[in-house]
Protein backbone atom coordinates (compact mmCIF):
# COMPACT_ATOMS: atom_id res chain seq x y z
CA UNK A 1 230.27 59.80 -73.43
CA UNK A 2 232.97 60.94 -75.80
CA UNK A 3 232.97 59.38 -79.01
CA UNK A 4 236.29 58.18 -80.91
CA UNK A 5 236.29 61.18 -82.97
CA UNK A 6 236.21 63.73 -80.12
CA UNK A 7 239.04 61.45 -77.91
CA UNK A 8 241.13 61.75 -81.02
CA UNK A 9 240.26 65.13 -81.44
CA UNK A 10 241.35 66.24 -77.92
CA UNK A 11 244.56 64.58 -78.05
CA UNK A 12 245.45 66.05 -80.65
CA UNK A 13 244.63 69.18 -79.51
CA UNK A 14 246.62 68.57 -76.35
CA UNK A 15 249.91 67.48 -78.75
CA UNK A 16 249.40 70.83 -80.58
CA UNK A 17 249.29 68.24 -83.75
CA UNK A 18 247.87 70.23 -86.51
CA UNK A 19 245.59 67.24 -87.92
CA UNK A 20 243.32 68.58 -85.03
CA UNK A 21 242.59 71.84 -86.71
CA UNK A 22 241.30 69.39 -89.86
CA UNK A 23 239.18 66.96 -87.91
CA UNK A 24 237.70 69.60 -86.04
CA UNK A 25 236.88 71.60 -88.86
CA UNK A 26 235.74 68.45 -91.01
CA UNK A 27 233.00 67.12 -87.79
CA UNK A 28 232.32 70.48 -86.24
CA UNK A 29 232.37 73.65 -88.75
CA UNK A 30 229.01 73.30 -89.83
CA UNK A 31 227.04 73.12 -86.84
CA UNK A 32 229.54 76.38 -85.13
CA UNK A 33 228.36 78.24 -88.14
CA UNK A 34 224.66 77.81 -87.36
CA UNK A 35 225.51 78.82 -83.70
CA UNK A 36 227.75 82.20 -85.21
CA UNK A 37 225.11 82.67 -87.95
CA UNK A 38 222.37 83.23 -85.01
CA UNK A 39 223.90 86.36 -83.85
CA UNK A 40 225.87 87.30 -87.10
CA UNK A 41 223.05 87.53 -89.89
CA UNK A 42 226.24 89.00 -92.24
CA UNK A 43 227.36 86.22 -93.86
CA UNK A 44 230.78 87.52 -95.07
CA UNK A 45 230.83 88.34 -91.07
CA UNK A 46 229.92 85.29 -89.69
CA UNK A 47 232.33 83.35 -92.27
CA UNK A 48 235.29 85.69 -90.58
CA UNK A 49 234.11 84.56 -87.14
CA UNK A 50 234.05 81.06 -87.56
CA UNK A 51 237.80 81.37 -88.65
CA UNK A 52 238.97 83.23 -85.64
CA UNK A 53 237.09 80.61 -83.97
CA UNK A 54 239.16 77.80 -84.79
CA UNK A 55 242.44 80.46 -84.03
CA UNK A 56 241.22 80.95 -80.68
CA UNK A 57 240.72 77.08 -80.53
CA UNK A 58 244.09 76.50 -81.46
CA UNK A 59 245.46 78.62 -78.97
CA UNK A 60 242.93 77.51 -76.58
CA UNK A 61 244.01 73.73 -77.07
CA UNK A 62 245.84 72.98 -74.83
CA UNK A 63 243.42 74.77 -71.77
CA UNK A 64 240.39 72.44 -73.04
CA UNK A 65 239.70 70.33 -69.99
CA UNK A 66 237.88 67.13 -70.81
CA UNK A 67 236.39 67.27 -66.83
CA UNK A 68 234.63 70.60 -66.94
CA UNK A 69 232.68 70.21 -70.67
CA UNK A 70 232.19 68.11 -73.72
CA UNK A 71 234.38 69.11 -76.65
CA UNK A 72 231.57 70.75 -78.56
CA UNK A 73 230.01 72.92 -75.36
CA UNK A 74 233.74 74.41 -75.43
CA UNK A 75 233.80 74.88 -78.86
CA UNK A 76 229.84 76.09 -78.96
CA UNK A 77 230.99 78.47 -75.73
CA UNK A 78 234.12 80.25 -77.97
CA UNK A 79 232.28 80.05 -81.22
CA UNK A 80 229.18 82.27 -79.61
CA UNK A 81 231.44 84.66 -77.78
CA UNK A 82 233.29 85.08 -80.67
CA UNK A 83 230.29 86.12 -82.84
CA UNK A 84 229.05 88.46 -80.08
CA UNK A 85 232.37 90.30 -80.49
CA UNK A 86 232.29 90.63 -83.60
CA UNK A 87 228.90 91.94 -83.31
CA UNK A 88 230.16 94.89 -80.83
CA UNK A 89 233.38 95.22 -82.76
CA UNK A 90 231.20 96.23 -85.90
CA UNK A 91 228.83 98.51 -83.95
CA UNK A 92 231.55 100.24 -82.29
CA UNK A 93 233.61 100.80 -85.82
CA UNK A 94 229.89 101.82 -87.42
CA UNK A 95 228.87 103.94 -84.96
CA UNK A 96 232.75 106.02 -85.11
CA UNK A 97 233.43 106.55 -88.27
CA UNK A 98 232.76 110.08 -89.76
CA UNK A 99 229.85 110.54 -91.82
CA UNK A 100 231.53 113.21 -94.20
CA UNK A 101 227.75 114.10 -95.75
CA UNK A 102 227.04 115.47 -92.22
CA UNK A 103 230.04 117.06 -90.98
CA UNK A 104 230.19 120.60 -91.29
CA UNK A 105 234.55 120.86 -90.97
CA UNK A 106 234.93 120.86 -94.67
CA UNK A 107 232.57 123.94 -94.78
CA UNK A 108 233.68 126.91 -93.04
CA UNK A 109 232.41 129.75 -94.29
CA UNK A 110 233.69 133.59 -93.46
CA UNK A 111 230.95 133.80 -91.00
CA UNK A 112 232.11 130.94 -88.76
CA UNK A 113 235.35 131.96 -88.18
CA UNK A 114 235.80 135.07 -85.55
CA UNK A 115 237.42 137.91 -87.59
CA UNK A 116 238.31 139.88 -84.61
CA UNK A 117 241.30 137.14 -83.95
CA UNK A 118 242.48 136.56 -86.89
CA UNK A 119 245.24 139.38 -86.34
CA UNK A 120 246.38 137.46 -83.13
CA UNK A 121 250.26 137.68 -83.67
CA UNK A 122 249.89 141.24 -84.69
CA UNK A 123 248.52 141.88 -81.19
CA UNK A 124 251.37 139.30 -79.43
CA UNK A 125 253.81 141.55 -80.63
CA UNK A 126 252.68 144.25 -78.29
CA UNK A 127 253.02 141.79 -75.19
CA UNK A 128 256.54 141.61 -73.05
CA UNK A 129 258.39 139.27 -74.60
CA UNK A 130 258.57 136.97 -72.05
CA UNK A 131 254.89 136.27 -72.50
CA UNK A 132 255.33 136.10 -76.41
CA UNK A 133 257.78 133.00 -75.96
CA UNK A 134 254.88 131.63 -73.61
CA UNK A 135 252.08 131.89 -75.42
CA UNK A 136 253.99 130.91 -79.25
CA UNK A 137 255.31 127.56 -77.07
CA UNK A 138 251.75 126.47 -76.09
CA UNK A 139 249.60 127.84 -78.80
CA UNK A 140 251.59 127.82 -82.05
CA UNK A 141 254.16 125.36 -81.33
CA UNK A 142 251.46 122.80 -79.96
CA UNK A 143 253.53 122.23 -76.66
CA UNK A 144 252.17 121.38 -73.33
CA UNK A 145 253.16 123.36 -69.73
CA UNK A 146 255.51 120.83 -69.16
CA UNK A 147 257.26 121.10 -72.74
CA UNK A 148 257.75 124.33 -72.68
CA UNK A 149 259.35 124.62 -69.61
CA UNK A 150 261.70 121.71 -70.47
CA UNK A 151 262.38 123.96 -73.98
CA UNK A 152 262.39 127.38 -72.86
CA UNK A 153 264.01 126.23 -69.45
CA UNK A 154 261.65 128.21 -67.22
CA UNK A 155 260.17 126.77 -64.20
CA UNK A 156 256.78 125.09 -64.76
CA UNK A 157 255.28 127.82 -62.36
CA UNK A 158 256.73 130.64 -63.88
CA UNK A 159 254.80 129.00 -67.60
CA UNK A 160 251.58 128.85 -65.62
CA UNK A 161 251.96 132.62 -64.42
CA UNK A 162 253.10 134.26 -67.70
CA UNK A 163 250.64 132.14 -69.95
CA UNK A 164 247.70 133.89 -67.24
CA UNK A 165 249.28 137.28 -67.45
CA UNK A 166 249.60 136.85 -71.05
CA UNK A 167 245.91 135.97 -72.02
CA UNK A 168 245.12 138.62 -69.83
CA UNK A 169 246.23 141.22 -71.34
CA UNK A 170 245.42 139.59 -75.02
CA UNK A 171 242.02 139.91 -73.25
CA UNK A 172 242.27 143.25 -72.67
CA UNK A 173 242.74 144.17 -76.62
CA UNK A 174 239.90 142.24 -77.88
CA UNK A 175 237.74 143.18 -75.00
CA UNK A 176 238.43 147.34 -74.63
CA UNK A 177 235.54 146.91 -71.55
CA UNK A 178 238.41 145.26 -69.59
CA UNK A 179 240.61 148.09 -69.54
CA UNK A 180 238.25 150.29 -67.87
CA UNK A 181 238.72 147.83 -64.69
């Protein structure tokens, strides 16, 4: 049975009348805490998912169906979803973010970078020109295939083949065993 509380409650809801929000807060807030402070042990946490609680309740209003569940199992049912998101919301940003201590991009050292290509565009120069454009587009202009061929005006095919040609004979400078072949 509903009581007068929850009837009042629900049509409310269904009016979008903002006295809803109040009275639901007022008879309900404490006991969807409990139920969010079960899976959220963070208080701060579990504070910031009872408030998107009542936001998705609000929004939610006027889908509440009197027929399939009692006010409170609806509210219980978004309040505990609610916390397990934010649950797997905070892993997911915890276990992402960059632990600066460990990373090892802010020290390169001489030895981790490969001296024999740092004079790169020295050795381009000696290439046909035609894979000089090529190469520049997609490695020092950041462009993709497509890009350059839309820049340059070369057929995407024709890209593909001079990029290959290109590295190859890069390869062939930094690798003198390859010219032997």
């Amino acid at each position: 049975m509903s009581t007068p509380i929850e009837k009042q409650i629900v049509s409310l809801l269904a009016k979008s009348d903002k006295r809803a929000i109040s009275l639901l807060y007022e008879n309900y807030a404490d006991s969807l805490y409990g139920v969010i402070s079960k899976v959220l042990t963070d208080q701060d946490l579990a504070q910031d998912a009872l408030q998107e609680t009542f936001i998705k309740v609000w929004k939610k209003a006027k889908s509440y169906d009197a027929s399939k569940a009692k006010l409170f199992t609806w509210l219980y049912r978004i309040a505990y979803n609610t916390a397990i998101d934010k649950v797997r919301s905070y892993n997911n940003k915890n276990s992402k973010e960059i632990q600066i201590e460990t990373s090892t991009v802010y020290r390169l050292t001489a030895d981790s970078i490969n001296q024999d290509v740092l004079d790169i565009k020295k050795h381009l120069e000696t290439l046909d020109e035609k894979y000089q454009i090529v190469i520049n587009a997609l490695f020092f202009e950041g462009m993709t295939q497509q890009e350059a061929s839309d820049e340059l005006e070369i057929p995407l095919g024709t890209i593909k083949s001079r990029l290959k040609i290109g590295l190859r004979e890069l390869k062939k400078i930094y690798d003198p065993e390859l010219k032997q072949s």
